[in-house]
Protein backbone atom coordinates (compact mmCIF):
# COMPACT_ATOMS: atom_id res chain seq x y z
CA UNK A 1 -100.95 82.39 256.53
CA UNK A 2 -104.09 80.47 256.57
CA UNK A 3 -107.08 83.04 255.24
CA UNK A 4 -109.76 79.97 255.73
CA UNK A 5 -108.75 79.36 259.34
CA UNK A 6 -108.39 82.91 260.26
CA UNK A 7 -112.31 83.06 258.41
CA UNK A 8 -113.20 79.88 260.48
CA UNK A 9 -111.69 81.28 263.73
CA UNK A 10 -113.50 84.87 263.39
CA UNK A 11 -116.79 83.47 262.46
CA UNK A 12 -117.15 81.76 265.54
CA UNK A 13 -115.37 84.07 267.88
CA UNK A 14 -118.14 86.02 267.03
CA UNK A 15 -121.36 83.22 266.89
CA UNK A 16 -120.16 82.79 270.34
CA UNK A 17 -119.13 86.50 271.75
CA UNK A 18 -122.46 87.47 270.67
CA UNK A 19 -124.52 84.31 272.02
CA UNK A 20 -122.30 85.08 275.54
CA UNK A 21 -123.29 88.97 275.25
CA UNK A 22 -126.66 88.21 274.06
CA UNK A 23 -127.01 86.22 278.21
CA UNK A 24 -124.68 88.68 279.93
CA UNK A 25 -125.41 92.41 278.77
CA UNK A 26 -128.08 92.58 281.53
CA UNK A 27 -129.26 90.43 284.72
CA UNK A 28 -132.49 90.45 283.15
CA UNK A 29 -131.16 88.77 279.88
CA UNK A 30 -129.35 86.15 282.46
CA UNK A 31 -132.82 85.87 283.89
CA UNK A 32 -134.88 85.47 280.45
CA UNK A 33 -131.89 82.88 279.44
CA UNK A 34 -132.34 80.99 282.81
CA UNK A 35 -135.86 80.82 282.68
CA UNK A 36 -135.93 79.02 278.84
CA UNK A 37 -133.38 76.24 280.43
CA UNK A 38 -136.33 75.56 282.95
CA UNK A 39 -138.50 75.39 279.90
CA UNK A 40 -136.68 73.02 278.40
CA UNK A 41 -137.48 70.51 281.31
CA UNK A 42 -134.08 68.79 281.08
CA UNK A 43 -132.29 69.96 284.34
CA UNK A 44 -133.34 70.27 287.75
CA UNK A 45 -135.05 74.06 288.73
CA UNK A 46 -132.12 74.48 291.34
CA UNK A 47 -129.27 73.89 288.34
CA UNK A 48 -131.13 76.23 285.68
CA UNK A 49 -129.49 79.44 286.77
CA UNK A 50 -126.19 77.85 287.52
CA UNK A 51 -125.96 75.63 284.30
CA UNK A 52 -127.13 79.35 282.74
CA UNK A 53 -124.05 81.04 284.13
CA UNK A 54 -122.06 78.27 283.16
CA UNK A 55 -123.06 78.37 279.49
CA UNK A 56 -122.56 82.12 279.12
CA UNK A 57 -119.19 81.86 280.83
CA UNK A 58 -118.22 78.53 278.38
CA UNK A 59 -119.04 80.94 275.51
CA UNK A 60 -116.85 83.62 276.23
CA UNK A 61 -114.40 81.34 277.14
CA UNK A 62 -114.46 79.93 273.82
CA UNK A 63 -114.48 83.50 272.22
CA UNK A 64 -111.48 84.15 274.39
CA UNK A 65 -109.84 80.99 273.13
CA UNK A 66 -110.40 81.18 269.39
CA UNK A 67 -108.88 85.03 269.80
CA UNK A 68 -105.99 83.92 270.98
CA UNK A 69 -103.05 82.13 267.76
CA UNK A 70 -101.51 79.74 270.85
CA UNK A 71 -104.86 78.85 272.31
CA UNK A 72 -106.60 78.55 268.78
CA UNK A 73 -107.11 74.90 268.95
CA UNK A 74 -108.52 74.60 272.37
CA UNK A 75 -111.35 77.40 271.50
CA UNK A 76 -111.93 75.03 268.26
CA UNK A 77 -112.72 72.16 270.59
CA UNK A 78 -114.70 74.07 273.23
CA UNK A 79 -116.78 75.37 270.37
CA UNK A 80 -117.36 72.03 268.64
CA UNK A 81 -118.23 70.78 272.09
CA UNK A 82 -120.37 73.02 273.04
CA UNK A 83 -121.92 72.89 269.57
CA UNK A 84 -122.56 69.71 269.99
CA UNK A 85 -124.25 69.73 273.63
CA UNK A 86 -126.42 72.24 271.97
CA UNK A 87 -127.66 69.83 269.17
CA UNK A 88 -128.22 66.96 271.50
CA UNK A 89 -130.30 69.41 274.07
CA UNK A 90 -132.34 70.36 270.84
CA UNK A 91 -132.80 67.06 269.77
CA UNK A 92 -134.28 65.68 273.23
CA UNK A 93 -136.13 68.69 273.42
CA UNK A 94 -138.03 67.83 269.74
CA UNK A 95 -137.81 64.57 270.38
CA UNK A 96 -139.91 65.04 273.98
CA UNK A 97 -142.65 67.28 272.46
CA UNK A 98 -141.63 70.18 274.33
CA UNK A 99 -142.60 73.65 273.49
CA UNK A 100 -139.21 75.81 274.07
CA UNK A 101 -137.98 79.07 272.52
CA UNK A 102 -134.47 79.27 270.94
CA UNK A 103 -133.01 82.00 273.41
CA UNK A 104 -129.17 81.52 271.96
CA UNK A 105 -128.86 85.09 271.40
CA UNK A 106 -131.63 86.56 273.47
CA UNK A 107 -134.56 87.10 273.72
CA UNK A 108 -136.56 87.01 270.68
CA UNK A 109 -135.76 83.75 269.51
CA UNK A 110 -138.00 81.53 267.53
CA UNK A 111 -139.59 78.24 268.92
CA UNK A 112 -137.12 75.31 268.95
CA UNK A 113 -136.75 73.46 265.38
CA UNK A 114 -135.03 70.85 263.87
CA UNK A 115 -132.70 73.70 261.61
CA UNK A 116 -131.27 74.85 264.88
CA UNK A 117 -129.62 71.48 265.31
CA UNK A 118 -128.55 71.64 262.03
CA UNK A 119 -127.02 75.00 262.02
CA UNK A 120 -125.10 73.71 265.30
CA UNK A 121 -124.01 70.73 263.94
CA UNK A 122 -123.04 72.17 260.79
CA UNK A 123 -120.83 75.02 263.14
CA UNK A 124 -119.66 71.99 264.93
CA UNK A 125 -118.29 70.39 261.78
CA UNK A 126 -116.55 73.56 260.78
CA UNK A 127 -114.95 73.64 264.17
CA UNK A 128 -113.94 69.71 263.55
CA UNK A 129 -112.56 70.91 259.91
CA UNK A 130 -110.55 73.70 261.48
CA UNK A 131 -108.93 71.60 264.11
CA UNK A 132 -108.09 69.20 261.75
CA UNK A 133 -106.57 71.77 259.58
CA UNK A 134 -104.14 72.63 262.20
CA UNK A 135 -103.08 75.77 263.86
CA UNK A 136 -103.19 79.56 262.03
CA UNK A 137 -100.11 80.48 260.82
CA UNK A 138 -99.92 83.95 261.63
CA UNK A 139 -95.97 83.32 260.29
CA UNK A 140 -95.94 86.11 257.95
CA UNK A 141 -93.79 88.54 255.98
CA UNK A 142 -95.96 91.63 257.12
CA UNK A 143 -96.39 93.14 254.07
CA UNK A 144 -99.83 95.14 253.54
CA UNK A 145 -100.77 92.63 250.99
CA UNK A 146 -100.98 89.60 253.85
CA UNK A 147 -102.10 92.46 256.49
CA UNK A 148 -105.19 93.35 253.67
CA UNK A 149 -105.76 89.50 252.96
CA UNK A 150 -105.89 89.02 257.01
CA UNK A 151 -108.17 91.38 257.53
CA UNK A 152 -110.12 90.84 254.82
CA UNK A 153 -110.81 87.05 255.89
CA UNK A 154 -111.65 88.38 259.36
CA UNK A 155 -114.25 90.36 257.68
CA UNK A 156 -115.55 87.30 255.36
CA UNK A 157 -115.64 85.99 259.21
CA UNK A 158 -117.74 88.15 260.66
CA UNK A 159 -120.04 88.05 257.74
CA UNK A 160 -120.59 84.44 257.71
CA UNK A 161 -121.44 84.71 261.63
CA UNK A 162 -123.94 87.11 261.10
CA UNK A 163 -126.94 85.04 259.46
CA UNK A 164 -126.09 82.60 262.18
CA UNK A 165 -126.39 85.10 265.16
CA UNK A 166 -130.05 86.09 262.64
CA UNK A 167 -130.86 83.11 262.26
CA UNK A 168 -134.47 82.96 263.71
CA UNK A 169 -135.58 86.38 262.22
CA UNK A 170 -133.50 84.78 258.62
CA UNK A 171 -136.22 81.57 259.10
CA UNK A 172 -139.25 84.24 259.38
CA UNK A 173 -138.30 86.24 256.52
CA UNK A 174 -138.13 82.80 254.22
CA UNK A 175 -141.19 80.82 255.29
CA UNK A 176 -144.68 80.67 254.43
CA UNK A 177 -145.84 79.81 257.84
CA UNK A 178 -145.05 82.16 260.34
CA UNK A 179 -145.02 82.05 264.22
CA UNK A 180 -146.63 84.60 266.10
C-alpha cells in the first residue's frame, strides 16, 4: 500500500471536488463563475457559459476519477491537464494586462497573480509525480494497522488540499499589501 499516492490522490480529489462545488452549489455561483471567464477576455461571450459548465463538469470528473483505485491514473492525467490549462489561461491573462479575479473556488477570490500559476503548476507536477509512480496498491492484508495508516494518509490528504482550496484568503493573511 502506497500512503504517498493515496495522500496525492485525496489531496486533489478534494482541490478539485471543492473547485467543482465551489461553481455548482448554486446557479448563481455558475453565473458569478461564467461571468469571470468573460472577464478574462480569452473566449468568445457565446462560449463563456458553456466552457463554464464544461470546467465544473471536467472537475468533478476528475474528482470522480482519482476516487476510483482502477480509474486512478486517468483522474491523475485529467488533473495535471487541467492544471495545466489553468496555468497557461493565467499566464495570458498576466501577460495581457488584464484585470481578472481568481474565482477557482467561488466567489471571493483574489485578483489574478503570478502564485496562482505556480500553485497550479506545482499541483500539476504532483499529479505528473503520481502518475509516474504508478497505480495505488490498495493490495493489502487488512489489518487495522494498514486500515489506520490508510486513513491516516487520506487525512494528511485532505489537509494538504486545504491551504490550496484557501489559498487567496492564505495570500491576504501573509502580505503587507492588501487588496481591497
Amino acid at each position: 500500500m502506497n500512503l504517498v499516492l493515496i495522500t496525492l490522490h485525496a489531496a486533489l480529489a478534494v482541490v478539485f471536488a471543492t473547485a467543482a462545488y465551489s461553481k455548482l452549489r448554486r446557479p448563481s455561483a455558475l453565473r458569478a463563475f461564467t461571468a469571470s471567464l468573460r472577464e478574462l477576455g480569452l473566449v468568445p461571450r457565446a462560449l463563456a457559459a458553456p466552457l463554464g459548465l464544461l470546467v465544473a463538469a471536467a472537475e468533478v470528473a476528475a474528482t470522480g476519477l482519482l476516487l476510483w483505485p482502477p480509474t486512478a491514473g486517468a483522474g491523475l492525467v485529467l488533473s495535471g491537464l487541467l492544471l495545466v490549462a489553468f496555468s497557461a489561461v493565467i499566464g495570458l491573462v498576466l501577460r495581457r494586462g488584464t484585470t481578472a479575479y481568481c474565482r477557482c473556488f467561488g466567489a471571493s477570490g483574489g485578483l489574478l497573480r503570478a502564485d496562482h500559476a505556480v500553485r497550479n503548476l506545482t499541483l500539476a507536477l504532483a499529479a505528473a509525480l503520481g502518475l509516474a509512480a504508478g497505480p495505488v496498491d490498495l493490495t493489502a492484508s487488512g489489518s487495522v494497522a494498514e486500515l489506520a495508516a490508510a486513513a491516516f494518509a487520506v487525512a494528511v490528504g485532505v489537509s494538504l488540499a486545504l491551504p490550496v482550496v484557501r489559498w487567496d484568503d492564505l495570500r491576504f493573511l501573509f502580505t503587507t499589501t492588501k487588496e481591497v
